[in-house]
N, C-alpha and C. Protein backbone atom coordinates (compact mmCIF):
# COMPACT_ATOMS: atom_id res chain seq x y z
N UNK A 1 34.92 -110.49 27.04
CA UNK A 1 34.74 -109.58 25.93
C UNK A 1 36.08 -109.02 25.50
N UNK A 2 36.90 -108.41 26.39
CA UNK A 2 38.32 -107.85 25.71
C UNK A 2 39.08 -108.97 25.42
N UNK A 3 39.21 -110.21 26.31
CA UNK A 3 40.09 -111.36 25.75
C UNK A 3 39.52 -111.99 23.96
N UNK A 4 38.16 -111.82 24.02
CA UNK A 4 37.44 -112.41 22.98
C UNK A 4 37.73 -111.32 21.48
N UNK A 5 38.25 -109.98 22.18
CA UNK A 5 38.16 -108.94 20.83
C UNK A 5 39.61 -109.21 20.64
N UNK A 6 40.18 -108.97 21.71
CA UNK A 6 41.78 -109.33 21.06
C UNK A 6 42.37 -110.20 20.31
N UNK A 7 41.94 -111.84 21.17
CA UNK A 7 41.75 -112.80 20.32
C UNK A 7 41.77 -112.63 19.10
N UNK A 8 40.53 -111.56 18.58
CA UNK A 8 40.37 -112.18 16.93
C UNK A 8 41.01 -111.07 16.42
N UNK A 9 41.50 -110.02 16.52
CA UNK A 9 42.43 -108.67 16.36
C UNK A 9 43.67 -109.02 16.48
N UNK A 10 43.87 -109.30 17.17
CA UNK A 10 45.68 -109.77 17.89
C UNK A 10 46.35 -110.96 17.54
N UNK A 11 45.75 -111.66 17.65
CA UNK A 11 46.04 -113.24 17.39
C UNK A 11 46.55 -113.82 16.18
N UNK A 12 46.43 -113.07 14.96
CA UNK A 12 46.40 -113.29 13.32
C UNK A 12 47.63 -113.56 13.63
N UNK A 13 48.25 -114.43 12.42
CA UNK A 13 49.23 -114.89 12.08
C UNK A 13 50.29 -113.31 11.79
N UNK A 14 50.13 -112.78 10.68
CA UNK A 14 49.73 -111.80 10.38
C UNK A 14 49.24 -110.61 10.21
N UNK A 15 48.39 -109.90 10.99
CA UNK A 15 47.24 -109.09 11.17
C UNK A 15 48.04 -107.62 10.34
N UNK A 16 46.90 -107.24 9.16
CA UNK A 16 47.17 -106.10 8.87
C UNK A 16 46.60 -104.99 9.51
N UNK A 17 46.56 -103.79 9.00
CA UNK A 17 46.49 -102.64 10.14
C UNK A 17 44.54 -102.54 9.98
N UNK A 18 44.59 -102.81 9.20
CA UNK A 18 42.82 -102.80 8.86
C UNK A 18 42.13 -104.03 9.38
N UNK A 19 42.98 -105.06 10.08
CA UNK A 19 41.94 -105.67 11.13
C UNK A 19 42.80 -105.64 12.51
N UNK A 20 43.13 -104.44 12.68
CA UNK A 20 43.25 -103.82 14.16
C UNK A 20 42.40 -103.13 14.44
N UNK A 21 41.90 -103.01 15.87
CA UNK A 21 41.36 -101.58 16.30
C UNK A 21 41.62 -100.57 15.78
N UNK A 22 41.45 -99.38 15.67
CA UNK A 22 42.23 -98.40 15.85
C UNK A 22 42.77 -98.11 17.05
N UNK A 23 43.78 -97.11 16.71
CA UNK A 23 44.78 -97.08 17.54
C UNK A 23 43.87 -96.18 19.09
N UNK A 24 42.67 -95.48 18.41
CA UNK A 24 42.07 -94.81 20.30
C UNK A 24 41.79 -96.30 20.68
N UNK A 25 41.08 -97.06 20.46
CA UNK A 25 40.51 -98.63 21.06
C UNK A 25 41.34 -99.16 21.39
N UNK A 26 42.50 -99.34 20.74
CA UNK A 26 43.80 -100.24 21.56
C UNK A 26 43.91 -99.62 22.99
N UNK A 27 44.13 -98.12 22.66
CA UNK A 27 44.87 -97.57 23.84
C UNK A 27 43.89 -97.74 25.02
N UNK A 28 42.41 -97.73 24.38
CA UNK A 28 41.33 -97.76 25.33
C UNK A 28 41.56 -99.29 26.35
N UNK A 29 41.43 -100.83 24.93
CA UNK A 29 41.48 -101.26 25.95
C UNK A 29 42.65 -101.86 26.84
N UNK A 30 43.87 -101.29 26.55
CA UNK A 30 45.34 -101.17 27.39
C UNK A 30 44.50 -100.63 29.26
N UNK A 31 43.97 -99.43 28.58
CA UNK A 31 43.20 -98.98 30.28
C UNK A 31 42.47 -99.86 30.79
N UNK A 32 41.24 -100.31 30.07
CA UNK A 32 40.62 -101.83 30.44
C UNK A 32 41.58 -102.95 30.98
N UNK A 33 42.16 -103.19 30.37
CA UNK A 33 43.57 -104.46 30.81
C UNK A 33 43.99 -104.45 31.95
N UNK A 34 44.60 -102.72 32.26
CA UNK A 34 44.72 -102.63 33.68
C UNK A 34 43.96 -102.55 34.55
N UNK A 35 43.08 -101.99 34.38
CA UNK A 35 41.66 -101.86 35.47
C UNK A 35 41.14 -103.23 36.01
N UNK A 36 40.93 -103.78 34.91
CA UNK A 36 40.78 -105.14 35.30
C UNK A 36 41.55 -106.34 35.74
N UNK A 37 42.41 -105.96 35.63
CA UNK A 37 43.59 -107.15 35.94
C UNK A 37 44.23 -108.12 34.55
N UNK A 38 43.79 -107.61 33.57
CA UNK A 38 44.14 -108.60 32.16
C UNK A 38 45.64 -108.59 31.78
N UNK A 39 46.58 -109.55 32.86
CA UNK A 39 47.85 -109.16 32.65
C UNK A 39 48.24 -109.67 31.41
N UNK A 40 47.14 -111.13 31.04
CA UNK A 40 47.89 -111.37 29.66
C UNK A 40 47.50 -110.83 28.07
N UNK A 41 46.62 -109.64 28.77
CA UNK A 41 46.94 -108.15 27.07
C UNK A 41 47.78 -107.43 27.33
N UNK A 42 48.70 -107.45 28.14
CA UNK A 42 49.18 -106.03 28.08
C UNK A 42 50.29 -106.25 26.63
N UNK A 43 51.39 -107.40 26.64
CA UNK A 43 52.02 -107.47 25.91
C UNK A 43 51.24 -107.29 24.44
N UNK A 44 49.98 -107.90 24.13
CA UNK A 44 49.68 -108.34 23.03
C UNK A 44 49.49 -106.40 22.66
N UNK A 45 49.06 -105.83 23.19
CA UNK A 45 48.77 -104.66 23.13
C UNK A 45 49.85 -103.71 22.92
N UNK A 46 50.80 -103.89 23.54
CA UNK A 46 52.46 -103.16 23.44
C UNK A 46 52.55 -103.50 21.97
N UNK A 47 52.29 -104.75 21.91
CA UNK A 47 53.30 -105.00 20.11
C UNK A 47 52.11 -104.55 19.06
N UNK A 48 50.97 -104.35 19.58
CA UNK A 48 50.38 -103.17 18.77
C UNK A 48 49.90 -102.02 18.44
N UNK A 49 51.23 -101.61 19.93
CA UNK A 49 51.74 -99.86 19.50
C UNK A 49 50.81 -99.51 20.49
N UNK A 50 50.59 -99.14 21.66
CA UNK A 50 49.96 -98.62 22.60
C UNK A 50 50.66 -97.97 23.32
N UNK A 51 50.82 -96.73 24.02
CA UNK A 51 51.23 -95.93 24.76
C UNK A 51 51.44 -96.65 26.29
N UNK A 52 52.24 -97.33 26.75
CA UNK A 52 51.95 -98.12 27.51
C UNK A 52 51.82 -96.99 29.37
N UNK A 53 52.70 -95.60 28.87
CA UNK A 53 52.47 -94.49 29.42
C UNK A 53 51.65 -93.63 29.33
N UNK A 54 50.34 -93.78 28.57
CA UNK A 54 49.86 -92.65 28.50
C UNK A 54 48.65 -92.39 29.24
N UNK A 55 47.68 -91.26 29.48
CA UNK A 55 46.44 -91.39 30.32
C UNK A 55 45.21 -91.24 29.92
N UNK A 56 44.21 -91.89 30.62
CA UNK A 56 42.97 -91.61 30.07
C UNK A 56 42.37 -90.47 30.48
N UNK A 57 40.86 -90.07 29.88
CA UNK A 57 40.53 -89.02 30.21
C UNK A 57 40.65 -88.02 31.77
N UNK A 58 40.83 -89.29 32.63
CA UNK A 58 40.80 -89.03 34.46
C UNK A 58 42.00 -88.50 34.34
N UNK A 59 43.25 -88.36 33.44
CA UNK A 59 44.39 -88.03 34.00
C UNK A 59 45.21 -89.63 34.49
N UNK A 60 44.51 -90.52 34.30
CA UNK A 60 45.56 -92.11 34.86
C UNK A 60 46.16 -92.69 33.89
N UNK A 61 47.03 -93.08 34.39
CA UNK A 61 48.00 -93.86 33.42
C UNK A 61 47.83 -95.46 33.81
N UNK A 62 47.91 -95.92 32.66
CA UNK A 62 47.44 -97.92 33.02
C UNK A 62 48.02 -98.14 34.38
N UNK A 63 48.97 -98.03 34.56
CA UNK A 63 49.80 -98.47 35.86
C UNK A 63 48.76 -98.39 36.88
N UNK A 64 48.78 -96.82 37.00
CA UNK A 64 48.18 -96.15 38.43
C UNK A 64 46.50 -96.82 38.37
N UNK A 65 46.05 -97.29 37.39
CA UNK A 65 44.85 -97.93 37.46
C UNK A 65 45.20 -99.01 37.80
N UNK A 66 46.09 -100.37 37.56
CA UNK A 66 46.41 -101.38 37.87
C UNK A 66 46.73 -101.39 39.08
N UNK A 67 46.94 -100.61 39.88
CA UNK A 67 47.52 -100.61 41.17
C UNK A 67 46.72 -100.32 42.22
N UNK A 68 45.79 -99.58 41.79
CA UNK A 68 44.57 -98.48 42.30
C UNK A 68 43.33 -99.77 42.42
N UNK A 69 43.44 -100.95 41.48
CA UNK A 69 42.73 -101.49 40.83
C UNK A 69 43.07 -102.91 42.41
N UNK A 70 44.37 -102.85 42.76
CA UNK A 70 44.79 -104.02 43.12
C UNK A 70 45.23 -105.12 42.69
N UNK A 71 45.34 -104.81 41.15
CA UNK A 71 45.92 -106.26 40.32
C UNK A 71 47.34 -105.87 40.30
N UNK A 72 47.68 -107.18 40.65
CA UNK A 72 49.33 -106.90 41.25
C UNK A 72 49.93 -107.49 40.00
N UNK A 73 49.60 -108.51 39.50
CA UNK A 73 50.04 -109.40 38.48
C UNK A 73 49.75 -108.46 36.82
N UNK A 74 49.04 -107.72 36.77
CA UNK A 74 48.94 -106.74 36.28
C UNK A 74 49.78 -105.66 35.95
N UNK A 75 49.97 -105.27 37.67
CA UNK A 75 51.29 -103.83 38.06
C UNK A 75 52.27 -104.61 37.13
N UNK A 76 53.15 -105.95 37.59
CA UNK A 76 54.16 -106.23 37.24
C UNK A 76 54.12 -106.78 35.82
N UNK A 77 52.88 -106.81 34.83
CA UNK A 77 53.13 -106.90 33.34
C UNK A 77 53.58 -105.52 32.82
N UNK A 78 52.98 -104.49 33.83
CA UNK A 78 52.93 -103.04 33.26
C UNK A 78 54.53 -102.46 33.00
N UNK A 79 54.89 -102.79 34.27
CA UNK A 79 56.45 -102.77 34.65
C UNK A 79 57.45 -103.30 33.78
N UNK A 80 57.20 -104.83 33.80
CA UNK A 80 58.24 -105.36 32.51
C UNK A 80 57.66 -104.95 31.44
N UNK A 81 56.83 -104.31 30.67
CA UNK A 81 56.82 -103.86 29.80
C UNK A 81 57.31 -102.31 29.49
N UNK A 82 57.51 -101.98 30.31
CA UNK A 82 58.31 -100.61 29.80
C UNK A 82 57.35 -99.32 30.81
N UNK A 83 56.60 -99.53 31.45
CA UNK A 83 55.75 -98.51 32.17
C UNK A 83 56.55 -97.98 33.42
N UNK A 84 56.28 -96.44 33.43
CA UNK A 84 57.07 -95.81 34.71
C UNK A 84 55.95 -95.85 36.13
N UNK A 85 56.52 -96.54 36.20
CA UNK A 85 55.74 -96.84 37.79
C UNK A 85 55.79 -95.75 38.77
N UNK A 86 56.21 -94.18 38.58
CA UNK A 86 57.13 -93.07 39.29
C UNK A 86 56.17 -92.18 38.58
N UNK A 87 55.64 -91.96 37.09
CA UNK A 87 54.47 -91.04 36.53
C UNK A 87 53.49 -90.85 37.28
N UNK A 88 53.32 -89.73 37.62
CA UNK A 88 52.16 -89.29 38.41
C UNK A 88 50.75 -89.14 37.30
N UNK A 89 49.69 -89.32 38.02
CA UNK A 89 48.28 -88.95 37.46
C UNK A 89 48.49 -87.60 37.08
N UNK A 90 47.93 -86.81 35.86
CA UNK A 90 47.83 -85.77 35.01
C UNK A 90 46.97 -84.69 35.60
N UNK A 91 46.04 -84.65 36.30
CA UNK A 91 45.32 -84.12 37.19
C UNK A 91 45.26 -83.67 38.68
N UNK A 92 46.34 -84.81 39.37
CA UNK A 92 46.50 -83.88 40.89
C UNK A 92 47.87 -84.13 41.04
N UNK A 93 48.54 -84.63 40.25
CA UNK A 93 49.92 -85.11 40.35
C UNK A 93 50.24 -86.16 41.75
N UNK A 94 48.77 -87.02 41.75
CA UNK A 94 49.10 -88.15 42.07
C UNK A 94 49.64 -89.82 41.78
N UNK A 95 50.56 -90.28 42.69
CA UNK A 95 51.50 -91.29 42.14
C UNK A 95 50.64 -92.94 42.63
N UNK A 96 51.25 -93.71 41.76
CA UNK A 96 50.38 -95.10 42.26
C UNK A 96 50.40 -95.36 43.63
N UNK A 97 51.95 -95.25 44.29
CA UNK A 97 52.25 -95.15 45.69
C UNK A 97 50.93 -94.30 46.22
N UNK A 98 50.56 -93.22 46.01
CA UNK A 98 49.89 -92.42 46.66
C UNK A 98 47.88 -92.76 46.72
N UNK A 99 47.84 -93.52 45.53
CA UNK A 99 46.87 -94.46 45.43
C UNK A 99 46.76 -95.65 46.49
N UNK A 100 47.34 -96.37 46.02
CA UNK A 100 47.44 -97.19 47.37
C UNK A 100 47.64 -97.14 48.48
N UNK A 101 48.06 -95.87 49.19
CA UNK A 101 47.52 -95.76 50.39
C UNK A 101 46.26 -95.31 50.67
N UNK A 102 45.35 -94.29 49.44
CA UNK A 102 43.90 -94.36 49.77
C UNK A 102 43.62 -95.60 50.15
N UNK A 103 44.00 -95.99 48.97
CA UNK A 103 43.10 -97.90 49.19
C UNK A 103 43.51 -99.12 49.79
N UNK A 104 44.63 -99.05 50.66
CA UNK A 104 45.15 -99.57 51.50
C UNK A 104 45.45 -101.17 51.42
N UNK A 105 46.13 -101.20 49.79
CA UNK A 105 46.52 -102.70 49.48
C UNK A 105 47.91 -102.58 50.23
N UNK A 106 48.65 -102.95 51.22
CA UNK A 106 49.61 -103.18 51.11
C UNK A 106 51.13 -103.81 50.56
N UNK A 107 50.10 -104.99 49.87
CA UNK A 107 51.01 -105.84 49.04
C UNK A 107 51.66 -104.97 47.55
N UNK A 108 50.68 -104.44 47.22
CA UNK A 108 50.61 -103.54 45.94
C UNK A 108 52.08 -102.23 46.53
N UNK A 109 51.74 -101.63 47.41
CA UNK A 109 52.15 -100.87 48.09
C UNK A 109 54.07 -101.05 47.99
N UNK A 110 53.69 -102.34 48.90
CA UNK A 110 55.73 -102.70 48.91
C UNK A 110 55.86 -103.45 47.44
N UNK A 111 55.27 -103.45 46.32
CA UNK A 111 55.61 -103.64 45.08
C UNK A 111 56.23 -102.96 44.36
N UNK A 112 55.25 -101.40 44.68
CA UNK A 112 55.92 -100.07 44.61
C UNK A 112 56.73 -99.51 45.19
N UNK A 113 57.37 -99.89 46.18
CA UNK A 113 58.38 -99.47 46.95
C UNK A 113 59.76 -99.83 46.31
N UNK A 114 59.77 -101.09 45.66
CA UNK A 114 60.89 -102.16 44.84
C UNK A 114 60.87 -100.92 43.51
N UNK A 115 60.39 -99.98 43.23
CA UNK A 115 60.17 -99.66 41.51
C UNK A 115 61.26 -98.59 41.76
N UNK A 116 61.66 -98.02 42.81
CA UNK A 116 62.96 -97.02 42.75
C UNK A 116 62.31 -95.85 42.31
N UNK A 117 60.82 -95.41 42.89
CA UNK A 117 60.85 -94.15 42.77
C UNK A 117 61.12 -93.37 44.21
N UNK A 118 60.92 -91.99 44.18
CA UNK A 118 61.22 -91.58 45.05
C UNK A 118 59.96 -91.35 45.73
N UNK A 119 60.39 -91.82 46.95
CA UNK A 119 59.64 -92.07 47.94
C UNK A 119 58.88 -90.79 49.09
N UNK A 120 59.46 -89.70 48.71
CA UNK A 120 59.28 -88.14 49.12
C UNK A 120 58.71 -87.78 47.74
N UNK A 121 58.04 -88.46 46.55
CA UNK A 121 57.19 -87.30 45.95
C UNK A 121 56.17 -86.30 46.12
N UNK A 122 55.76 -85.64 45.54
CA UNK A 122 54.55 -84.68 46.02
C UNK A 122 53.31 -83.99 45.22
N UNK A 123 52.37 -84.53 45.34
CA UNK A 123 51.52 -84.04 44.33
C UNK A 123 51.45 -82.99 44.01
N UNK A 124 50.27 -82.01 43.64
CA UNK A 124 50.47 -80.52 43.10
C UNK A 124 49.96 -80.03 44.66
N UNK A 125 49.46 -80.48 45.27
CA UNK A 125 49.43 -79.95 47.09
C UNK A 125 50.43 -79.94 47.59
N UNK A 126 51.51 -80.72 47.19
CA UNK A 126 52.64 -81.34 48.21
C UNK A 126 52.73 -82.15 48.65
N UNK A 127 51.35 -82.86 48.73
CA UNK A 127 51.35 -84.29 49.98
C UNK A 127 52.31 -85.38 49.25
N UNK A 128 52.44 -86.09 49.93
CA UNK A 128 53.53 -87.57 49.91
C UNK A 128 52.45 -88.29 50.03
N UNK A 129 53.61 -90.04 49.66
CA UNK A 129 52.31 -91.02 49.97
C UNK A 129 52.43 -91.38 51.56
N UNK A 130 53.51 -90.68 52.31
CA UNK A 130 53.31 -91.15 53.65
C UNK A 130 52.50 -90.04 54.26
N UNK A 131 52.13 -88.86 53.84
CA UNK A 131 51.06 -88.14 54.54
C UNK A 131 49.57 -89.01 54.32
N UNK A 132 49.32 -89.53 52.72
CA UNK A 132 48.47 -90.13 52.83
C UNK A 132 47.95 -91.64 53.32
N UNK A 133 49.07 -91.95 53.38
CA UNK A 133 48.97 -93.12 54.30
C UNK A 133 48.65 -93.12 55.59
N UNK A 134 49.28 -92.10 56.04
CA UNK A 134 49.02 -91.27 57.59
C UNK A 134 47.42 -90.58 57.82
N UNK A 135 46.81 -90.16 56.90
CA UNK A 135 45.50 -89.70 56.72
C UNK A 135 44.33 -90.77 56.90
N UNK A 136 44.75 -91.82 56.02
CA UNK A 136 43.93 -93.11 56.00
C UNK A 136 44.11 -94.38 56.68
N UNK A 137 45.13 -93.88 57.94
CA UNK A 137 44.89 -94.68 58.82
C UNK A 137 45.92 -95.95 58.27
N UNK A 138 46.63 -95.88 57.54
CA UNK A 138 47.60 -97.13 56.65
C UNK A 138 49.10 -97.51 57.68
N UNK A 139 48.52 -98.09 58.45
CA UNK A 139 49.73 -98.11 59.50
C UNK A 139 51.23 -99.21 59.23
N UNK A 140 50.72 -100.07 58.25
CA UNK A 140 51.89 -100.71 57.34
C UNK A 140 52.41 -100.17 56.56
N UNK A 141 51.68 -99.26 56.09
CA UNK A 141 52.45 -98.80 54.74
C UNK A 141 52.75 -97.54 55.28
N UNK A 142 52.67 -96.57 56.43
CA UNK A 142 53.71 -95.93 56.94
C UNK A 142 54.76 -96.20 57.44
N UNK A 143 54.78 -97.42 57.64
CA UNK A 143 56.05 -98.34 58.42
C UNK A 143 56.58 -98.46 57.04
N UNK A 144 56.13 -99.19 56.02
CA UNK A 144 57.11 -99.28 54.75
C UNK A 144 57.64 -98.16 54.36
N UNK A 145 57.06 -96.91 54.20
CA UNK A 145 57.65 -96.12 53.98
C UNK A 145 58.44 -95.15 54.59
N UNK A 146 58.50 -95.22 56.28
CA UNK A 146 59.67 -94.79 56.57
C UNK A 146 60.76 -95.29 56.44
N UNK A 147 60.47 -97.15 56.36
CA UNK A 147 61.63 -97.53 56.25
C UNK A 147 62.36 -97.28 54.91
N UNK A 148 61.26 -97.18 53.69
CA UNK A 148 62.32 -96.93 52.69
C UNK A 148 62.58 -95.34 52.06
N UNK A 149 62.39 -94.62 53.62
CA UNK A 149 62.95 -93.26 53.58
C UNK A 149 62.17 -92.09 53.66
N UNK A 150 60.97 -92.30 53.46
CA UNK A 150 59.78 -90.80 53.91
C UNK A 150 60.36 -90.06 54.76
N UNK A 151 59.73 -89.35 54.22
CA UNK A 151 60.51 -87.97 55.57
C UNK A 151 59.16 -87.51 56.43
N UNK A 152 59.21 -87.64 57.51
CA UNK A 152 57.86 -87.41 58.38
C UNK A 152 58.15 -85.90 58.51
N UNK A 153 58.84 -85.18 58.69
CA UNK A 153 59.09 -83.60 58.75
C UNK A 153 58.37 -82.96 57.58
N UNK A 154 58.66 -83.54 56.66
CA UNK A 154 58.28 -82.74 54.92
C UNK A 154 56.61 -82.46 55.09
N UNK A 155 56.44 -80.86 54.72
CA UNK A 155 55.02 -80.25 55.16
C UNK A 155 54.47 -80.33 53.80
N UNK A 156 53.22 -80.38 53.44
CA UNK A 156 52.24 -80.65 52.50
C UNK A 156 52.11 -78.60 52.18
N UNK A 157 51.39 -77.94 51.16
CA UNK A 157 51.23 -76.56 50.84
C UNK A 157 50.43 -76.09 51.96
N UNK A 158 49.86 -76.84 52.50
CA UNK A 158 48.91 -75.93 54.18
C UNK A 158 49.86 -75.96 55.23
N UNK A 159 51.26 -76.60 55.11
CA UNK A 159 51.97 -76.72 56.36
C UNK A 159 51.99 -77.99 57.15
N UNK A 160 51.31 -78.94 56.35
CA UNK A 160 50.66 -80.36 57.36
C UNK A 160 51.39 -81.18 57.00
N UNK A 161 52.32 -81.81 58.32
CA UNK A 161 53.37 -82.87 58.09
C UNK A 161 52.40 -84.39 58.09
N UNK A 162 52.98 -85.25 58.53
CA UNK A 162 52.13 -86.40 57.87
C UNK A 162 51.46 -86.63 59.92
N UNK A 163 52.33 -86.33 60.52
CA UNK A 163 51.80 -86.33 62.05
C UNK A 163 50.81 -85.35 62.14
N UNK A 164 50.62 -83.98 61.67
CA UNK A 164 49.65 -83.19 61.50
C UNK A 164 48.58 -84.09 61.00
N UNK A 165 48.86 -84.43 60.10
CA UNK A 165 47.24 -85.27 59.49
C UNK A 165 46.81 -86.00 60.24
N UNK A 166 47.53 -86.85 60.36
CA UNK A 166 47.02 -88.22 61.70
C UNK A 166 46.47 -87.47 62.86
N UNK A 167 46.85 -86.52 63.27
CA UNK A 167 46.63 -85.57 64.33
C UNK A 167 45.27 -85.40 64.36
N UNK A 168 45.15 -84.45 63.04
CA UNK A 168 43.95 -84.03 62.17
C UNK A 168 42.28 -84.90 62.33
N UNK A 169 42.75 -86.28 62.16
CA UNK A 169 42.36 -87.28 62.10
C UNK A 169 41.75 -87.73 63.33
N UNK A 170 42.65 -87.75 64.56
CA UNK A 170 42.22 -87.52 65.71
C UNK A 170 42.94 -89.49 65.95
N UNK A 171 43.93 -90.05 65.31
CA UNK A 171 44.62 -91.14 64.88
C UNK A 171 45.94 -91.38 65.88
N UNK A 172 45.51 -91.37 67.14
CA UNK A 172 46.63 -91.48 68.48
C UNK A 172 47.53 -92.21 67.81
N UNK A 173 47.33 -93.59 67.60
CA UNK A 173 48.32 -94.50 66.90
C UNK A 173 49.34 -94.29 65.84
N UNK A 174 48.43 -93.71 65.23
CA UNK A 174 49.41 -92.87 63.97
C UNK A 174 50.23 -91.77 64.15
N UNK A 175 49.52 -91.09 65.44
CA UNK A 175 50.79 -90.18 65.89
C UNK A 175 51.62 -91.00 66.59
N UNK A 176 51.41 -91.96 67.47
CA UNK A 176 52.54 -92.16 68.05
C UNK A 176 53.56 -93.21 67.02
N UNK A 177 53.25 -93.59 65.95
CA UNK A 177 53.52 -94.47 65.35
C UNK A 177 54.40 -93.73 64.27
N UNK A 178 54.25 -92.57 63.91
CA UNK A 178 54.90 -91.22 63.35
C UNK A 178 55.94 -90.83 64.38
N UNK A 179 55.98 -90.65 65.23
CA UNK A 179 56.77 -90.44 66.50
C UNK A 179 57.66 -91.02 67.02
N UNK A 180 57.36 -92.54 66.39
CA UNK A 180 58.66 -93.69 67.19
C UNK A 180 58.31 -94.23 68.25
N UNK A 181 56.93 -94.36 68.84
CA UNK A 181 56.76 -94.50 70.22
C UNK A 181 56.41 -95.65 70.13
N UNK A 182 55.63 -96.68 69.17
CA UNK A 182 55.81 -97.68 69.18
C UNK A 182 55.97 -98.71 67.84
């Protein structure tokens, strides 16, 4: 259905502005594109003016849905097209990094690690994505992210370092794995 609407919207030799969507439907299905994995609208959609940053009603931005989503091939249309992979969600000031450790793609994960954001961000709680990685039990992707610099000390607004959570959790491994022990 979205390849089939674009198709006949997008595709014109030509296309004047009166057989485009309008511009809410483009942007709408830019969010569709990512959600679903449709890496080959994103461009067709850029060149007809879509916010390739902007969010839907949840507060997400295409990215953080593409990522959240697990379409990797997706993430990286979002990327070469001009999307900040580092924009947090509008609502808890959560980052795609911080998504994917709920959902524990790792591949997605060290994709985001390559995008040069900073790796100590913090939502409007404070948490990082290595507290939440540490919460959900994400024992690769706390390893990725110490290596590319988390700070296991840095406390969340209750005081809870990312070993606190795991703690929390009752996640031996993750403490000791926070710890250096193995």
């Amino acid at each position: 259905m979205l390849s089939l609407l674009l198709a006949t919207t997008l595709a014109a030799a030509s296309p004047t502005a009166d057989a485009l969507p309008s511009p809410e439907r483009r942007q709408q299905l830019l969010f569709d594109a990512a959600r679903l994995g449709r890496a080959d609208m994103i461009a067709p959609l850029v060149k007809a003016g879509v916010d390739i940053n902007a969010t839907d009603a949840r507060g997400f931005t295409p990215l953080i849905l593409a990522a959240y989503n697990g379409q990797a091939e997706t993430l990286d249309a979002l990327i070469a097209a001009g999307a900040d992979p580092c924009k947090p969600d509008a609502s808890q000031g959560n980052t795609a990094q911080m998504g994917v450790a709920f959902k524990g793609n790792d591949a997605i994960a060290a994709r985001l690690l390559t995008a040069g954001c900073d790796v100590n961000a913090r939502n409007m709680a404070g948490q990082t994505a290595l507290m939440m990685a540490a919460l959900f039990g994400r024992s690769a992707q706390v390893a990725m992210l110490v290596k590319a610099g988390a700070d296991p000390a840095l406390a969340d607004a209750s005081g809870r370092t990312a070993k606190a959570v795991a703690q929390g959790q009752g996640n031996d491994a993750m403490v000791a794995q926070l710890e250096g022990r193995n």
